[in-house]
C-alpha atoms as a PDB file:
ATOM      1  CA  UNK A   1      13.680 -62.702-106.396  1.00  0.00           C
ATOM      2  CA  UNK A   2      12.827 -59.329-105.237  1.00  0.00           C
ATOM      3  CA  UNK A   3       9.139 -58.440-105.108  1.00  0.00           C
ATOM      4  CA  UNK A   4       7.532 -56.007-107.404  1.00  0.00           C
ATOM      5  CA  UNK A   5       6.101 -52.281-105.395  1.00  0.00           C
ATOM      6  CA  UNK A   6       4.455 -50.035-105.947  1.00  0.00           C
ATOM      7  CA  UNK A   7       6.649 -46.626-105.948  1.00  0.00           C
ATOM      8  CA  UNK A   8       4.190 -44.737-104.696  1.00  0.00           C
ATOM      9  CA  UNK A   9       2.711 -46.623-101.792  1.00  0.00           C
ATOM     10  CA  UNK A  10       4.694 -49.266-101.173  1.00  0.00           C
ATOM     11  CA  UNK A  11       2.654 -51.749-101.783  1.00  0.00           C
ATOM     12  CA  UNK A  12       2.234 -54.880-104.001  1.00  0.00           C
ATOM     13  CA  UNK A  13      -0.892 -54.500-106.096  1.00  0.00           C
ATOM     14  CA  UNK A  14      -2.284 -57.630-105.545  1.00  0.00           C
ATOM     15  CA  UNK A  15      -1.432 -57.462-101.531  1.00  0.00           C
ATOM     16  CA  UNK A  16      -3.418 -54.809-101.763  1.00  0.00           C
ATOM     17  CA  UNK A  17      -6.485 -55.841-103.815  1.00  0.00           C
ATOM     18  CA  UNK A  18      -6.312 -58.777-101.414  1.00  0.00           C
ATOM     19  CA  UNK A  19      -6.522 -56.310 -98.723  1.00  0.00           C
ATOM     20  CA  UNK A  20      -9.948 -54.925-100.286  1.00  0.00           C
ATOM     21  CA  UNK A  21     -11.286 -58.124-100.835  1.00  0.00           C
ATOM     22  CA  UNK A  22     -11.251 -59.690 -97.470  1.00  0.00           C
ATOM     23  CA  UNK A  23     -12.874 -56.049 -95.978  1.00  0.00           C
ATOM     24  CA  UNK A  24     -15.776 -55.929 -98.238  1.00  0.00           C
ATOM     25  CA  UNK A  25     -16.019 -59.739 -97.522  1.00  0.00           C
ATOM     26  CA  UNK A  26     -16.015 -58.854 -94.078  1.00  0.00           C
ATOM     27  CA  UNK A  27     -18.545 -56.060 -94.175  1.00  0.00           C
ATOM     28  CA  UNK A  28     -20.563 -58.216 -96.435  1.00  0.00           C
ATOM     29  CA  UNK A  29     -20.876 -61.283 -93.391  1.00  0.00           C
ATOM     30  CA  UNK A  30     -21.364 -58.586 -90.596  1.00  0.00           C
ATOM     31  CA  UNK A  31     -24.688 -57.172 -92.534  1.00  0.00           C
ATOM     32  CA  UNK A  32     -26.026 -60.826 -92.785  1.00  0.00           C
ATOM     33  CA  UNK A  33     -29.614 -60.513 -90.917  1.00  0.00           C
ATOM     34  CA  UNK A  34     -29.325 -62.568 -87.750  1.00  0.00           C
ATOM     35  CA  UNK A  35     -31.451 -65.707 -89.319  1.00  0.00           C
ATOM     36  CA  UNK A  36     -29.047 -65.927 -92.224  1.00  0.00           C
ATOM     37  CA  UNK A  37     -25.503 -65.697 -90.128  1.00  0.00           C
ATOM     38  CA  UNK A  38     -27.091 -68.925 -87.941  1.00  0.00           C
ATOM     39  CA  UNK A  39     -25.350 -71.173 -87.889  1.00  0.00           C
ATOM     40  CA  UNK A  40     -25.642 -74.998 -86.886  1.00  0.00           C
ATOM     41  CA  UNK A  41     -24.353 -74.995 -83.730  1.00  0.00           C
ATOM     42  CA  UNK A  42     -26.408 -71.609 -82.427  1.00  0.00           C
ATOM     43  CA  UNK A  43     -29.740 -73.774 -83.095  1.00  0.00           C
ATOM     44  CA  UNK A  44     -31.119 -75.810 -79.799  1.00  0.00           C
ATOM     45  CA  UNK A  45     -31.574 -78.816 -81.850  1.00  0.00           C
ATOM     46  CA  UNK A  46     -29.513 -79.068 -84.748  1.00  0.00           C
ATOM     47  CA  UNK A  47     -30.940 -79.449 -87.915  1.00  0.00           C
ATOM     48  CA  UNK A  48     -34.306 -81.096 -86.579  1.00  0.00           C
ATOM     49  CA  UNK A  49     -36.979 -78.633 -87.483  1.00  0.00           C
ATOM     50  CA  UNK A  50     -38.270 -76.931 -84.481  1.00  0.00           C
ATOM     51  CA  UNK A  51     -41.640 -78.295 -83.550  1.00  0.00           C
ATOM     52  CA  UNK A  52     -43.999 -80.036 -81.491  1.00  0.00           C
ATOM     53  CA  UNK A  53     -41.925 -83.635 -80.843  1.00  0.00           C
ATOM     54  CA  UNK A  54     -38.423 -81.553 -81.952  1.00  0.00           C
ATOM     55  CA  UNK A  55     -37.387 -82.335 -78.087  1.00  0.00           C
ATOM     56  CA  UNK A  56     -37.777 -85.911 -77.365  1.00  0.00           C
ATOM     57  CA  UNK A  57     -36.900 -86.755 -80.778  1.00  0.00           C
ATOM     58  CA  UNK A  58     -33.856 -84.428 -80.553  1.00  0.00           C
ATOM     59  CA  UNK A  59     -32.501 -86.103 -77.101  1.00  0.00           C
ATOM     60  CA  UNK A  60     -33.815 -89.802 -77.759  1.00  0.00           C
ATOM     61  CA  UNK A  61     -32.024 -90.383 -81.546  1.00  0.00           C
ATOM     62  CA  UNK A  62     -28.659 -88.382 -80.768  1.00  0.00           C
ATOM     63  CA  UNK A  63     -28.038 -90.444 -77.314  1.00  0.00           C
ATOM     64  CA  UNK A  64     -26.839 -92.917 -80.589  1.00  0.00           C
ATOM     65  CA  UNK A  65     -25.910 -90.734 -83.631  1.00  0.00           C
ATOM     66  CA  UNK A  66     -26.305 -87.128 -85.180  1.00  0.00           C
ATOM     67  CA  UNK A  67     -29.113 -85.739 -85.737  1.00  0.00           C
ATOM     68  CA  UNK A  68     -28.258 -85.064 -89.202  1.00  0.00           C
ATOM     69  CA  UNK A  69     -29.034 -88.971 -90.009  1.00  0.00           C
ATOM     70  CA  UNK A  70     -32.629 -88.521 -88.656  1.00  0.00           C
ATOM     71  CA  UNK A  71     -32.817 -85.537 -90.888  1.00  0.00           C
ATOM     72  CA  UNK A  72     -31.199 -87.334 -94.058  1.00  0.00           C
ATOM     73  CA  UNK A  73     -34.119 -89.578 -93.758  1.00  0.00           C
ATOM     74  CA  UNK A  74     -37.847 -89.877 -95.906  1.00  0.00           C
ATOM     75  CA  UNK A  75     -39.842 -92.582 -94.654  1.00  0.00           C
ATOM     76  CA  UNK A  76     -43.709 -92.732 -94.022  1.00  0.00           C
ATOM     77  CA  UNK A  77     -44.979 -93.225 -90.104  1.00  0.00           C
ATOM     78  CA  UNK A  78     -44.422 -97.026 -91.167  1.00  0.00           C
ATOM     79  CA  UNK A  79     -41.103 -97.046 -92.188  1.00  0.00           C
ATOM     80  CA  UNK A  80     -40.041 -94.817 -88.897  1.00  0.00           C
ATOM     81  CA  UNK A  81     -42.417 -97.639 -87.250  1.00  0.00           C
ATOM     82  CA  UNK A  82     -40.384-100.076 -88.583  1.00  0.00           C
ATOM     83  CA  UNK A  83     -36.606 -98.305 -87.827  1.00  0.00           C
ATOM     84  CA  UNK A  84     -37.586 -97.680 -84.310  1.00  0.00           C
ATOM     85  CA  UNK A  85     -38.376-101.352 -83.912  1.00  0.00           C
ATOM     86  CA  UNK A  86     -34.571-102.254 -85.714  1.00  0.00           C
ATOM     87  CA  UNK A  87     -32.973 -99.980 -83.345  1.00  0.00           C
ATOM     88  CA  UNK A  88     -34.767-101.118 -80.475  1.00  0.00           C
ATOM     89  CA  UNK A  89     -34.434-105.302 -81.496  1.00  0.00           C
ATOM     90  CA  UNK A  90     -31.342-104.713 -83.143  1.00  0.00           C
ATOM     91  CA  UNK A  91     -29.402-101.672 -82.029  1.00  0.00           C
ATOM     92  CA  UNK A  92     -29.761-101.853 -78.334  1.00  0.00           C
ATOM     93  CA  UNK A  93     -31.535 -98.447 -78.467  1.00  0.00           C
ATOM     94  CA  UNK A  94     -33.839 -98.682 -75.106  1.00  0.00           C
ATOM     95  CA  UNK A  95     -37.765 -99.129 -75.434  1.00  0.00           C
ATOM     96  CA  UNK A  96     -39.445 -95.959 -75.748  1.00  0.00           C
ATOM     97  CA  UNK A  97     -42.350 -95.615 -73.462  1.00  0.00           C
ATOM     98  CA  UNK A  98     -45.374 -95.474 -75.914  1.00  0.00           C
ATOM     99  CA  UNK A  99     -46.464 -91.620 -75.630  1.00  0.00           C
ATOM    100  CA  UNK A 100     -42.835 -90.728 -76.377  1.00  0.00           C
ATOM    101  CA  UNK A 101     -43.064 -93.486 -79.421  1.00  0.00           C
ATOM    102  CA  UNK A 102     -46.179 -91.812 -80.407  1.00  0.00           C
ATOM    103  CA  UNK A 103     -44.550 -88.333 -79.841  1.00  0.00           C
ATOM    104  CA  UNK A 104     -41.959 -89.099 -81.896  1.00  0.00           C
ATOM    105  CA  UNK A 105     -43.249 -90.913 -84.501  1.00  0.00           C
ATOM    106  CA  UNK A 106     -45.678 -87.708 -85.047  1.00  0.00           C
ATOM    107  CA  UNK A 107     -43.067 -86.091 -85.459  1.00  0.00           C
ATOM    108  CA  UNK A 108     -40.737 -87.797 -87.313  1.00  0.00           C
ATOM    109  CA  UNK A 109     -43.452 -88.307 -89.928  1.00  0.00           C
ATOM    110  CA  UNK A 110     -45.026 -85.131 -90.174  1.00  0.00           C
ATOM    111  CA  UNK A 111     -41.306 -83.267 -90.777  1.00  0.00           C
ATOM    112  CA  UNK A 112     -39.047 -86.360 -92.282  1.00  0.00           C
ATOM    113  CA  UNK A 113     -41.558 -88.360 -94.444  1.00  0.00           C
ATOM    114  CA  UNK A 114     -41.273 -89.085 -97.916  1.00  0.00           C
ATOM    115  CA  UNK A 115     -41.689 -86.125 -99.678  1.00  0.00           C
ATOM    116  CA  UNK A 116     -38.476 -85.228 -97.588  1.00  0.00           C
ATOM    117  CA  UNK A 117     -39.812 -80.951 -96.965  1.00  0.00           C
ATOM    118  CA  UNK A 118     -37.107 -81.037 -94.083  1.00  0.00           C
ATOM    119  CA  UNK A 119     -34.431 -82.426 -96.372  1.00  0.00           C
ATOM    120  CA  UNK A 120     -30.832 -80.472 -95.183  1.00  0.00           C
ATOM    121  CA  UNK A 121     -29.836 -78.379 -98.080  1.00  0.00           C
ATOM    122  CA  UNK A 122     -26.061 -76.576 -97.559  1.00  0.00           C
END
């Protein structure tokens, strides 16, 4: 089956509205403002919001798993009380010294609490 052309250019028509598509897709991505084109894996820590705690909690909960489960999460300073101590008793994670608990659990429930305001949206 012999392709249909166009007899002036040469060209299919939709090889060439393909053609048009993926450049003003193309120009479309390059004008993206610098924050918007971010992605992921150009961010320090991941997903974690960047704050005061973002560090140690950053490097202490992905020596075990993604950050992205931290960030999935919406528990009050209890319930991150209370998953620390699972991991910890249960999970082998090692015993945080107590101004890095404190730290973190700051952290964790000031940015991942239960009104979830950190909540990963794609």
């Amino acid at each position: 089956m012999q392709e249909r052309q166009s007899s002036k250019t040469g060209f299919h028509p939709v090889r060439l509205w393909l053609a048009a598509a993926s450049a003003a897709v193309g120009c479309a991505l390059a004008a993206l403002p610098p924050a918007l084109a971010e992605t992921q894996e150009d961010r320090e820590f991941g997903q974690l919001v960047e704050a005061e705690g973002v560090e140690e909690t950053y490097y202490t909960c992905t020596a075990c798993h993604s950050e992205m489960i931290v960030a999935q999460q919406g528990k009050t300073r209890e319930g991150w009380e209370e998953m620390l101590d699972w991991m910890t008793e249960e999970q082998g994670m090692p015993e945080l010294d107590p101004s890095e608990r404190r730290i973190i659990l700051n952290y964790l429930s000031a940015h991942y609490n239960t009104d979830r305001p950190n909540f990963p949206r794609r």
